[in-house]
Structure formats: C-alpha cells, structure tokens
N, C-alpha and C. Protein backbone atom coordinates (compact mmCIF):
# COMPACT_ATOMS: atom_id res chain seq x y z
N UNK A 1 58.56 81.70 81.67
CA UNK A 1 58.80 80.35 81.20
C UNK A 1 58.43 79.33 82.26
N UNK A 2 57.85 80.14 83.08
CA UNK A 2 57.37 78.88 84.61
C UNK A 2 58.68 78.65 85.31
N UNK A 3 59.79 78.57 85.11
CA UNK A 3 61.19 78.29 85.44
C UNK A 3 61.91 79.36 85.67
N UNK A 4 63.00 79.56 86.86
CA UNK A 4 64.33 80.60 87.05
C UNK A 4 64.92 79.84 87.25
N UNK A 5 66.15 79.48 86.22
CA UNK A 5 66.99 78.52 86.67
C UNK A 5 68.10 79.67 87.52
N UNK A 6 67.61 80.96 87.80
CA UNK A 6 68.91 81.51 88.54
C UNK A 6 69.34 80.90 89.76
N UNK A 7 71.04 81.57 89.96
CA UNK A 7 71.25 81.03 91.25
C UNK A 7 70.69 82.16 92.40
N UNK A 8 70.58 83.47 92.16
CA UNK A 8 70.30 84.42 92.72
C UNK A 8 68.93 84.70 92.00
N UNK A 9 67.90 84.19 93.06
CA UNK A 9 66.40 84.95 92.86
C UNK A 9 65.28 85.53 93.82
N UNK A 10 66.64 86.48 94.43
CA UNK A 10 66.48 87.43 95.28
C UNK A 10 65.03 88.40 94.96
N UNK A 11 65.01 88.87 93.64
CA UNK A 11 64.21 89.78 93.31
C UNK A 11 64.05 89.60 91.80
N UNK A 12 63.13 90.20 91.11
CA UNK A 12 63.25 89.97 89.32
C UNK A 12 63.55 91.17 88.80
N UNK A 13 64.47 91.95 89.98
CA UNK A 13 65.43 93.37 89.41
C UNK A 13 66.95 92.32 89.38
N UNK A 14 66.49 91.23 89.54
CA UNK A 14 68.32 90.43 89.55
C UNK A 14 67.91 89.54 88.03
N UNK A 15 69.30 89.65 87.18
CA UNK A 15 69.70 89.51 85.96
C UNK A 15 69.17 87.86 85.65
N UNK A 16 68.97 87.34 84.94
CA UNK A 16 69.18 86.10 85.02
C UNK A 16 69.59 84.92 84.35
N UNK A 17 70.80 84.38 84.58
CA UNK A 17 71.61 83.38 84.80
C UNK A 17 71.90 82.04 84.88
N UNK A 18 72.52 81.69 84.39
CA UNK A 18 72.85 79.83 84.84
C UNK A 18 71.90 78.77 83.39
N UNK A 19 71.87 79.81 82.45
CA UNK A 19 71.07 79.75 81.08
C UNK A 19 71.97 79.14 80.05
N UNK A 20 71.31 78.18 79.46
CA UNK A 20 71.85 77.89 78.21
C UNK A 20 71.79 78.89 76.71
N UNK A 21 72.34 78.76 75.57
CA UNK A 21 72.10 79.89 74.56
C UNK A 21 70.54 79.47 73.97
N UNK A 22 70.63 77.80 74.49
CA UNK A 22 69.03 77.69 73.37
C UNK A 22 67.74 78.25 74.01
N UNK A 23 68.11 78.03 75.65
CA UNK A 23 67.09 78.57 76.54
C UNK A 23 66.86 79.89 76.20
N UNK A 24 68.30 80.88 75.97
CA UNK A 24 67.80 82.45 75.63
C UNK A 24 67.12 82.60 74.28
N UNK A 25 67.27 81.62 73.44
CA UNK A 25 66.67 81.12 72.44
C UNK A 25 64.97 81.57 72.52
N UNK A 26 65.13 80.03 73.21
CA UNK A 26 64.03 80.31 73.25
C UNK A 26 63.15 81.52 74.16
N UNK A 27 63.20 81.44 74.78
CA UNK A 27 63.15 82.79 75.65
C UNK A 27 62.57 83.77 74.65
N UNK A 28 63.17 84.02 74.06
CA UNK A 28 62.83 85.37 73.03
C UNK A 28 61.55 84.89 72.09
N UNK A 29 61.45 83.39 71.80
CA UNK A 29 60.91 82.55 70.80
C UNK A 29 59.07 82.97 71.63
N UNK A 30 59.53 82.63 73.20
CA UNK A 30 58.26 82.64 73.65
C UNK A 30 57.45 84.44 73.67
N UNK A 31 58.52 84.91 74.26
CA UNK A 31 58.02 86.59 73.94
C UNK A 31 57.24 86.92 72.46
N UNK A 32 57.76 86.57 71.30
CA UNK A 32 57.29 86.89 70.26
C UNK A 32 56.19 86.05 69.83
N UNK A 33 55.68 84.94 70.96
CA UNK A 33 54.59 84.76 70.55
C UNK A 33 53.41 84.94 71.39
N UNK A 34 53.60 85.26 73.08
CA UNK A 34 52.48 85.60 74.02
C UNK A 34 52.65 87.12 73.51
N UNK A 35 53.48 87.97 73.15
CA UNK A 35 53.76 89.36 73.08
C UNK A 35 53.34 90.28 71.80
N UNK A 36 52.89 89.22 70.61
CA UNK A 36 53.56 89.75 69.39
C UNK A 36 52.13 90.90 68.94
N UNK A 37 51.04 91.27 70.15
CA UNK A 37 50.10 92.27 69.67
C UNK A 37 50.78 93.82 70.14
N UNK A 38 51.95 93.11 70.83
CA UNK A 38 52.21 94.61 71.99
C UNK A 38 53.72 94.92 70.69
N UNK A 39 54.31 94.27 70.01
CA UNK A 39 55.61 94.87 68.89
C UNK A 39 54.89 95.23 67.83
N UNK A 40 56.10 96.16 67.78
CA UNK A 40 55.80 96.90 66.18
C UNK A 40 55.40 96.10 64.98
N UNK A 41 55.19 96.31 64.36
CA UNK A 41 54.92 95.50 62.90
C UNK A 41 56.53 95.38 62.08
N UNK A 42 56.27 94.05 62.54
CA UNK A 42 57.77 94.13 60.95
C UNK A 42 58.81 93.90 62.23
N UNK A 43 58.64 93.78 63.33
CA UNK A 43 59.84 93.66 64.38
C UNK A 43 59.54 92.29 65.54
N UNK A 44 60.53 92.16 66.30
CA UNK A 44 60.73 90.75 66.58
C UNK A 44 61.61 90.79 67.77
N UNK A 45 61.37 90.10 68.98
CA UNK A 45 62.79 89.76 70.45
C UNK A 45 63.77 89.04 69.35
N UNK A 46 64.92 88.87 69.91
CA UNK A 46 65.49 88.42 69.40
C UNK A 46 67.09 88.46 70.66
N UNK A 47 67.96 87.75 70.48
CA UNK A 47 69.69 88.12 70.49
C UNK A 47 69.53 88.96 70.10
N UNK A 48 71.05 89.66 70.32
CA UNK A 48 71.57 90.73 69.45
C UNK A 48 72.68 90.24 68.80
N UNK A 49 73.16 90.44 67.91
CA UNK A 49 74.42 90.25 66.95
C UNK A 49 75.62 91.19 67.77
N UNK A 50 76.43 89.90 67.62
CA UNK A 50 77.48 90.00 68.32
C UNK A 50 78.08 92.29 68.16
N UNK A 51 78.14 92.66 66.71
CA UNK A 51 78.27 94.27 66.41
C UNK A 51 77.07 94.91 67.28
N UNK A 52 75.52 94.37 66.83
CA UNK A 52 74.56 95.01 67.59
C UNK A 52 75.23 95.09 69.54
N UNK A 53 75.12 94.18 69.46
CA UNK A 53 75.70 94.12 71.37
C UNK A 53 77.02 94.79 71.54
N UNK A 54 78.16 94.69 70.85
CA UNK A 54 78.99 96.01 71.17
C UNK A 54 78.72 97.30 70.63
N UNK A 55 78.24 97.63 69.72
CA UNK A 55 77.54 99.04 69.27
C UNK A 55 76.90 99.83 71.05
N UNK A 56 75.86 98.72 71.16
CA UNK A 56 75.11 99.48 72.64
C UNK A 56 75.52 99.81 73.36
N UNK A 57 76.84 98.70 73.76
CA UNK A 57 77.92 99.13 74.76
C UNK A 57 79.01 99.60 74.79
N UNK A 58 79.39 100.22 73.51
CA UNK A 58 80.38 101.03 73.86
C UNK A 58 79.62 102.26 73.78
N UNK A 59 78.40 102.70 73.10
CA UNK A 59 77.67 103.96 72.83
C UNK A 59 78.24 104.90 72.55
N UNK A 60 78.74 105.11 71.80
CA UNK A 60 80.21 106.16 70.78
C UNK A 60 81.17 106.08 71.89
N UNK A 61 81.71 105.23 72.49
CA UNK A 61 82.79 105.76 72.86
C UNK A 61 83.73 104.09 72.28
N UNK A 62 85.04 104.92 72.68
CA UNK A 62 86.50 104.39 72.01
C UNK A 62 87.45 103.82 72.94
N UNK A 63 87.26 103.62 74.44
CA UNK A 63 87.98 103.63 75.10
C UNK A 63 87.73 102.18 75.82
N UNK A 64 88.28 101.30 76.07
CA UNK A 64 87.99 99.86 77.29
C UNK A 64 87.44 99.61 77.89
N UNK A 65 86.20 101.13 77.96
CA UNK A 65 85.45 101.13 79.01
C UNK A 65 84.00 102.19 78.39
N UNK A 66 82.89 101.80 78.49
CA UNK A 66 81.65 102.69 78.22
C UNK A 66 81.39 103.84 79.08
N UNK A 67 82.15 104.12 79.93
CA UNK A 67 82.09 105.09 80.69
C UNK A 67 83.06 106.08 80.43
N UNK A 68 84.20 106.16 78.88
CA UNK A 68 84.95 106.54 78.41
C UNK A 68 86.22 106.93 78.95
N UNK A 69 86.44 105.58 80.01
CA UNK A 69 87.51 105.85 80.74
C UNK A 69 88.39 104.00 80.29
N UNK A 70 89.65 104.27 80.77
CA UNK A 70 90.51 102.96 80.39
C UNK A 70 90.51 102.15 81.83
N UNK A 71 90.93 100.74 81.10
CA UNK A 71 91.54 99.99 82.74
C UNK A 71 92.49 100.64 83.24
N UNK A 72 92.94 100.70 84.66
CA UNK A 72 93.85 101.03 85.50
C UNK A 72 94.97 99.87 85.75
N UNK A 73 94.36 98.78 86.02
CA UNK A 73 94.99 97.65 86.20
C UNK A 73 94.30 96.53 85.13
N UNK A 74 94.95 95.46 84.47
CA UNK A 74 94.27 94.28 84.10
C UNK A 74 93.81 93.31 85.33
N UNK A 75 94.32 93.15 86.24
CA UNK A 75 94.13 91.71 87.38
C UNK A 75 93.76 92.71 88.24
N UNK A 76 93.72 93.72 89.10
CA UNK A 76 93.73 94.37 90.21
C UNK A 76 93.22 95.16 90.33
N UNK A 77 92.21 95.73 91.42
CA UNK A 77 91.40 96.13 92.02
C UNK A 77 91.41 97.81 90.40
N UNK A 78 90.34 98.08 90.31
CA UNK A 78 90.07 99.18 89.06
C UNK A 78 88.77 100.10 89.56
N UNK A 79 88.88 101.29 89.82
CA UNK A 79 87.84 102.20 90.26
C UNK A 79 87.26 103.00 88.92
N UNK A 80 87.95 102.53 88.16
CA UNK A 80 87.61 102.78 86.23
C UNK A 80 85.99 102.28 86.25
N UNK A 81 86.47 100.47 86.26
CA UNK A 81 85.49 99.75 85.95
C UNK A 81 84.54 99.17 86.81
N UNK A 82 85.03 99.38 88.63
CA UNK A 82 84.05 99.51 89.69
C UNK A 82 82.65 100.54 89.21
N UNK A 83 82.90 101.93 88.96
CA UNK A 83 82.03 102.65 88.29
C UNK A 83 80.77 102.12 87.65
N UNK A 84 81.35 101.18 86.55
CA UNK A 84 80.23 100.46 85.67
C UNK A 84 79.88 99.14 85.89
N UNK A 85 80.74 98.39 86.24
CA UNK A 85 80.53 96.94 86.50
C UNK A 85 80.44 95.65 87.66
N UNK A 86 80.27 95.05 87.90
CA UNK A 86 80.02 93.76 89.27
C UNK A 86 81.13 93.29 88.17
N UNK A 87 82.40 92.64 89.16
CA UNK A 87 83.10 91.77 88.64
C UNK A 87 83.99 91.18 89.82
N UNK A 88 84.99 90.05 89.37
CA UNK A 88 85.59 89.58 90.65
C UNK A 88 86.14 90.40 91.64
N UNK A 89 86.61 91.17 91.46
CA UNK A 89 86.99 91.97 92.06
C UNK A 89 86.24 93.20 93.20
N UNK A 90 84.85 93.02 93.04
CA UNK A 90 83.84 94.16 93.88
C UNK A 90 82.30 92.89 93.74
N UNK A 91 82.44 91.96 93.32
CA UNK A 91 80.89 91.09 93.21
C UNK A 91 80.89 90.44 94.56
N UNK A 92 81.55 90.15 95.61
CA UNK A 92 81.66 88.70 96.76
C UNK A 92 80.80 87.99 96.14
N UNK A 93 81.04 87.47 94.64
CA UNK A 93 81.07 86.44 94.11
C UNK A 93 79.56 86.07 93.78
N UNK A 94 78.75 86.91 93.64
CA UNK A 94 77.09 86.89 93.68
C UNK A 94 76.46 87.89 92.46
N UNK A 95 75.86 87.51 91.43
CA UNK A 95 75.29 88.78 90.84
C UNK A 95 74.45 89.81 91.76
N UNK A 96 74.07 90.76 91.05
CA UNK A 96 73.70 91.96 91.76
C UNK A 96 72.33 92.45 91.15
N UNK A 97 71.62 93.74 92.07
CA UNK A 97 70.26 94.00 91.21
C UNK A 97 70.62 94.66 89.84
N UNK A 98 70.04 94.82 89.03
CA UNK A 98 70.45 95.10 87.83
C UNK A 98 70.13 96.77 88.32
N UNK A 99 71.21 97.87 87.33
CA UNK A 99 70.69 98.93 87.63
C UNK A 99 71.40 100.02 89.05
N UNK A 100 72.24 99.17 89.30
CA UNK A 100 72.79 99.79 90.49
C UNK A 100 74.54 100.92 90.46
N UNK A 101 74.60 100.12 89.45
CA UNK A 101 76.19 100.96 88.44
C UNK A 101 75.68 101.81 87.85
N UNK A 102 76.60 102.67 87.21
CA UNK A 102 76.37 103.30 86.41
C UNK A 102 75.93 102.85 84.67
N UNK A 103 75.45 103.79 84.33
CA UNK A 103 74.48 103.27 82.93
C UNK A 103 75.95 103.61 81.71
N UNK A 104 75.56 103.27 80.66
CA UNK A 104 76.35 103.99 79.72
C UNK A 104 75.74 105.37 79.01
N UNK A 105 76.00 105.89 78.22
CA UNK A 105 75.59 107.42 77.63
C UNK A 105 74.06 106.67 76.99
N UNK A 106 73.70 105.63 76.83
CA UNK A 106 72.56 105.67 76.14
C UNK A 106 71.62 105.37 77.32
N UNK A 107 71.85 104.72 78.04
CA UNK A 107 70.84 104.80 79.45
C UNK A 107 71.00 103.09 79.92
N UNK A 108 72.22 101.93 79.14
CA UNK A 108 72.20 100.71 79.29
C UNK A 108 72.86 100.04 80.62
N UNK A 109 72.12 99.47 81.42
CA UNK A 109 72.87 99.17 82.84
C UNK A 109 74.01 97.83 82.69
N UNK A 110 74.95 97.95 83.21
CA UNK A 110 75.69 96.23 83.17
C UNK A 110 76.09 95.73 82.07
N UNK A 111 76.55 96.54 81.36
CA UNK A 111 76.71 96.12 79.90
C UNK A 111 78.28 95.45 80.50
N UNK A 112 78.69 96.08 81.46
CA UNK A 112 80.50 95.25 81.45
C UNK A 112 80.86 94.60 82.18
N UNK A 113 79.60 93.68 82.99
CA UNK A 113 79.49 93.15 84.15
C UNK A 113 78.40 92.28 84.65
N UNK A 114 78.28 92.18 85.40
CA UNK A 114 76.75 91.15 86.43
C UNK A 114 76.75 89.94 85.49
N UNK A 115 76.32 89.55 84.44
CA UNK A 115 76.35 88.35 83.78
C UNK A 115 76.80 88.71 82.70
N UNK A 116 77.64 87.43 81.99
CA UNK A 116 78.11 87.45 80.38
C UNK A 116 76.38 87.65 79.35
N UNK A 117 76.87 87.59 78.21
CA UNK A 117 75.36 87.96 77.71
C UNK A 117 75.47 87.04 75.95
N UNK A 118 74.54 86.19 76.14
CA UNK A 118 74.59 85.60 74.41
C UNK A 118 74.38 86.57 73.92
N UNK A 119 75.06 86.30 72.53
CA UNK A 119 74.65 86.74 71.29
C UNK A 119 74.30 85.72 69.99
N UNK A 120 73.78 86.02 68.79
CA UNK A 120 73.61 85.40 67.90
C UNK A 120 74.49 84.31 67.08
N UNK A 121 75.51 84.95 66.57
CA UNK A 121 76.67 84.98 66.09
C UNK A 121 77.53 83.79 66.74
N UNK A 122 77.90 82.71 65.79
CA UNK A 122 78.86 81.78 66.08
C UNK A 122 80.25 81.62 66.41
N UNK A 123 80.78 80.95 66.78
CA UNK A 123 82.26 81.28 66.69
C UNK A 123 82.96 79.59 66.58
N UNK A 124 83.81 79.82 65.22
CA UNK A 124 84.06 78.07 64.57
C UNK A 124 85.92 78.25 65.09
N UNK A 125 86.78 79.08 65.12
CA UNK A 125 87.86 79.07 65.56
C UNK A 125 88.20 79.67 66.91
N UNK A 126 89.06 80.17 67.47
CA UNK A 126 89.36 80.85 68.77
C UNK A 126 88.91 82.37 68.23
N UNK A 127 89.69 82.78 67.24
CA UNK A 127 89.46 83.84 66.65
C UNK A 127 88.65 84.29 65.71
N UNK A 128 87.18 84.89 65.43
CA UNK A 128 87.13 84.63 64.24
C UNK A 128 87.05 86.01 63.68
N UNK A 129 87.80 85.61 61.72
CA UNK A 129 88.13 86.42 60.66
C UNK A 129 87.01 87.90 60.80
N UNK A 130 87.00 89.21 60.85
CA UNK A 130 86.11 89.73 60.56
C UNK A 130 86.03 90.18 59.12
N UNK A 131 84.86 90.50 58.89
CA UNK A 131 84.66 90.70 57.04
C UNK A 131 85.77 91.46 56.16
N UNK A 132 86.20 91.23 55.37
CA UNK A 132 87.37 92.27 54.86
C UNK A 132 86.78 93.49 54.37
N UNK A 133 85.82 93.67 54.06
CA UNK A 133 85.35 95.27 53.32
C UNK A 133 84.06 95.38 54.55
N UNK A 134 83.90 96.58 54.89
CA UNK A 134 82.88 97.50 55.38
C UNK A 134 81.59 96.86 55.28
N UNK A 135 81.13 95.94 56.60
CA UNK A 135 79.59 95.46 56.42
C UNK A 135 78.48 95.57 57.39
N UNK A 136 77.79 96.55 57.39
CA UNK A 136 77.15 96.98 58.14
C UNK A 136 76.09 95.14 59.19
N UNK A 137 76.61 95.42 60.12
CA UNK A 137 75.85 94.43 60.92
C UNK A 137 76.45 92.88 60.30
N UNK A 138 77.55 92.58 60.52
CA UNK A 138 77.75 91.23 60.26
C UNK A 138 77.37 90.26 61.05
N UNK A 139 77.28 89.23 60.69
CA UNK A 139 77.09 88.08 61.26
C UNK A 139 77.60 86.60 61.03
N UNK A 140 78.50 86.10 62.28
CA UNK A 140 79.02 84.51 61.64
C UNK A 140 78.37 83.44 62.22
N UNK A 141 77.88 82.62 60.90
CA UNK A 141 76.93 81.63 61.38
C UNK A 141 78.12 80.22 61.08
N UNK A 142 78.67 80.48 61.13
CA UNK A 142 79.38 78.84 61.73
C UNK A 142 80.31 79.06 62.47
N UNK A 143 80.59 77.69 63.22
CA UNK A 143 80.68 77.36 64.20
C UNK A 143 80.37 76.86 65.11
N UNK A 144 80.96 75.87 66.10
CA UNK A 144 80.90 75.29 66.96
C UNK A 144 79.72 75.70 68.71
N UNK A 145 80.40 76.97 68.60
CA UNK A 145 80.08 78.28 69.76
C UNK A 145 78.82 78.80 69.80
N UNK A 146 78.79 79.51 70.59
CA UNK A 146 78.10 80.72 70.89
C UNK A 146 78.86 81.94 70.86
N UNK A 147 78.73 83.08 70.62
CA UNK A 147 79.68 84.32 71.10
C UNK A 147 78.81 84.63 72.00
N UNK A 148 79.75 85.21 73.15
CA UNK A 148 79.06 85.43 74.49
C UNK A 148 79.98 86.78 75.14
N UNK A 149 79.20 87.84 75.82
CA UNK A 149 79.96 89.07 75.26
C UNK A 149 79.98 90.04 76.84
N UNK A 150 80.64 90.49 77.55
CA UNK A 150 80.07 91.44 78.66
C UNK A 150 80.96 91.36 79.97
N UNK A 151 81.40 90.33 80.22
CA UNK A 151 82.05 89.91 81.14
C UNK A 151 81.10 89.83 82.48
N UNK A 152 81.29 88.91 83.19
CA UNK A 152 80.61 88.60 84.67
C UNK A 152 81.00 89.03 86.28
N UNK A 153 80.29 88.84 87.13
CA UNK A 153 80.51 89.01 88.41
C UNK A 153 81.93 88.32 88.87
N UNK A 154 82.14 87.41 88.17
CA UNK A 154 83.61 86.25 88.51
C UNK A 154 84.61 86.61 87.15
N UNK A 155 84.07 87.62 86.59
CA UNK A 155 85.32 87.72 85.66
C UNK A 155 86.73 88.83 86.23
N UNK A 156 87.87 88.53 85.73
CA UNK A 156 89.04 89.30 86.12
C UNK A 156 88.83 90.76 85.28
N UNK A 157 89.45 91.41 85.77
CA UNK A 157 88.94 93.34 85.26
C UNK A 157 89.53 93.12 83.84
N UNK A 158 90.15 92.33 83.26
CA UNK A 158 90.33 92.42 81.40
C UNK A 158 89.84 91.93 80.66
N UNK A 159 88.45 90.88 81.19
CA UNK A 159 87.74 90.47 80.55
C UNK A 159 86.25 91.14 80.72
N UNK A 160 86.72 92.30 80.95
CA UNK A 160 85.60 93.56 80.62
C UNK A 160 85.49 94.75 80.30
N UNK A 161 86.46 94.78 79.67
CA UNK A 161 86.54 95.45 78.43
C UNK A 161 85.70 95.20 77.28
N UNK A 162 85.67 96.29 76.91
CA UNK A 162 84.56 97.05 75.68
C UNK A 162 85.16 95.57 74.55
N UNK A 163 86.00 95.22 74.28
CA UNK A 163 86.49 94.53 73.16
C UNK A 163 86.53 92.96 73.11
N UNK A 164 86.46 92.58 74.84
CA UNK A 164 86.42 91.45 75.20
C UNK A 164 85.33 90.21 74.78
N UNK A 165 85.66 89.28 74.09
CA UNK A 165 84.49 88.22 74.03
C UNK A 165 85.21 86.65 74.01
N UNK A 166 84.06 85.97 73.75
CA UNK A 166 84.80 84.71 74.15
C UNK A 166 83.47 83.48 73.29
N UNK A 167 83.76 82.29 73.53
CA UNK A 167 82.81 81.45 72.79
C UNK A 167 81.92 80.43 73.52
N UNK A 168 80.77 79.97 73.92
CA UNK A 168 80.17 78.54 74.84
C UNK A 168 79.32 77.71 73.75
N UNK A 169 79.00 76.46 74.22
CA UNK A 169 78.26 75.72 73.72
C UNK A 169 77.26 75.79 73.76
N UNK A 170 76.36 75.96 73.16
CA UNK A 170 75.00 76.51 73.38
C UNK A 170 73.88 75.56 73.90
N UNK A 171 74.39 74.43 73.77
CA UNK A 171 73.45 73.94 74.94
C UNK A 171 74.15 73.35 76.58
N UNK A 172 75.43 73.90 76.88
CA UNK A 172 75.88 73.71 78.21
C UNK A 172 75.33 75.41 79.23
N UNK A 173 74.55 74.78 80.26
CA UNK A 173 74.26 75.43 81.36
C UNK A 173 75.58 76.37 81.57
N UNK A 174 75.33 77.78 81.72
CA UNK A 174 76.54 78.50 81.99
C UNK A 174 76.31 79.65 83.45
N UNK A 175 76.37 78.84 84.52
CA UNK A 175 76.30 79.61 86.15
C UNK A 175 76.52 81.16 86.16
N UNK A 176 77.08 81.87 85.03
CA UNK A 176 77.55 83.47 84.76
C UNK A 176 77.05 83.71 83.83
N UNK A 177 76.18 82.82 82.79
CA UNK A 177 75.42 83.41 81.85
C UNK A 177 74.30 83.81 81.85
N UNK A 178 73.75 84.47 80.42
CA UNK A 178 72.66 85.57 80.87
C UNK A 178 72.45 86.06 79.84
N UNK A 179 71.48 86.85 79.77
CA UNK A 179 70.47 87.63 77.98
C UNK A 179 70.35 89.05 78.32
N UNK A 180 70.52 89.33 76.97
CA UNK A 180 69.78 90.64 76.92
C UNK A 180 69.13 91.00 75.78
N UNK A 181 67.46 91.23 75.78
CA UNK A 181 67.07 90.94 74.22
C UNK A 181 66.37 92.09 73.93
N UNK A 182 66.94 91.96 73.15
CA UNK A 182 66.63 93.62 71.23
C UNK A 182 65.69 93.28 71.01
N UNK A 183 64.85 94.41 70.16
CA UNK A 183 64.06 94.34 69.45
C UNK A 183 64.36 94.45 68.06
N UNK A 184 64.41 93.45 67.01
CA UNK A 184 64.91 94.19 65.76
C UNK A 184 63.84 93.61 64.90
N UNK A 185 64.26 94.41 63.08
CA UNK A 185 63.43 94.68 62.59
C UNK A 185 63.46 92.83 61.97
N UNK A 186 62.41 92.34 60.90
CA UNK A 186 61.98 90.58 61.03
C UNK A 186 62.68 90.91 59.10
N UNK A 187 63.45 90.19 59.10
CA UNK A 187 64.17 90.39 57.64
C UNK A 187 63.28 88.87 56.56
C-alpha cells in the first residue's frame, strides 16, 4: 500500500498494526485487484467472519486455549498461554516476529496474541444475540462496531481466550490492531 503505519517495522515477519478496519478493508480490496490472476476462480481476500476467525483458532479444540490447554490464572503470569501467545504479561509491551509461539493444530501462528485481528461482522450492542437455530457461517451486519477478535501484546491473559472478543470503530486508528486475511469463496 506504499504505507506501514506500524509501530514496530523491525522486519515484514512483524504483524502489522496501528490499522483502521477500513484500511484492512481495503487492504484486501487492493490484493484482489494487483493479485486476482494468482486466486482461484470464484474466490476472493477478504476478513474473515467473526465464526470463520474462531473456527481457525480454536482448530477442534474446546478448551480457552488452541493449544487445548485452560488459563491458569485470569490477571497473572500463565505458562498455558505464554506457550501460544505475546501478551501483557511476556510482550515488554512491543509486538513480536510473527511465528515464534507455538502454532495451533492447523499450522496458525498468534491466533491468541501479537495483535487483535478485524473481522467482518458488526457489533450494534455490547453483546450481540447469536442466531437461534443452527447457521452455518453467520454474520451481523449492523452495528455501530467492528468485531475485533485475538487479543494483543497489551492484553491481560483473559482477554485471550478462545471465546474472547470485543467491538472498534472502524475508522479509529487502533495501536494493537491488525489483519489476518482468508481466502474465501465470491458469493
């Protein structure tokens, strides 16, 4: 994009950060169009939906943690989630190279840590309703928000958990935010 708005651009193995949701927006907007001889047919960069992005990261597992282990502590030092993640507690306050934790069972680095990560998916209350019957890949398009999903280098060890999310404005600059972009199929 000609631009790193990171704060850390140590190397381009470091995550990158300090992004608005429209920037990851676009971001993906520009891939699919310098890129679109090198994708499949019928497929597209994109976000991931808020289910798509926890699907990856929990990777069949059930437990608080993708490494199929639980928190030890909520606030205090956790060798659970040291394992998988950069967070306040093990970051001195700096993202990290991507790739240096452990992966989850599908081969995904930092899914519970180094930067928060947009997703598609809106969020119009604190909480929002999930579908009442069985819907494969939902998605909520209103709202105020962004859903933003992963927890960061400055987050406390319970806001990285497998279950954890939260909401931003999608066009305020976010110093811990950050992308991670899918390939999915163009509906």
């Amino acid at each position: 994009m000609g631009i790193n708005p990171s704060h850390n651009t140590t190397n381009e193995f470091y995550p990158v950060e300090n992004i608005t949701f429209n920037e990851a927006k676009e971001f993906c907007n520009i891939l699919n169009r310098d890129y679109s001889r090198l994708i499949p047919y019928g497929y597209k960069f994109d976000l991931p939906t808020e289910a798509q992005w926890e699907y990856a990261r929990r990777a069949d597992t059930t437990t608080a943690l993708n490494n199929g282990k639980n928190l030890t502590s909520e606030t205090a030092d956790c060798p659970n989630l040291a394992e998988v993640a950069w967070y306040k507690n093990n970051s001195g306050n700096t993202t990290h190279q991507v790739g240096l934790k452990k992966p989850n069972a599908w081969g995904l680095y930092d899914m519970h840590g180094n930067v928060l990560e947009f997703c598609l998916d809106k969020r119009g209350d604190w909480k929002i309703d999930y579908p009442p019957d069985d819907v494969v890949d939902p998605l909520s398009t209103t709202g105020h928000e962004q859903i933003i999903r992963g927890g960061s280098y400055l987050s406390e060890t319970k806001r990285n958990r497998s279950a954890y999310r939260d909401g931003k404005t999608p066009t305020k600059r976010e110093f811990f935010a950050g992308l991670r972009v899918v390939l999915i199929p163009i509906e």
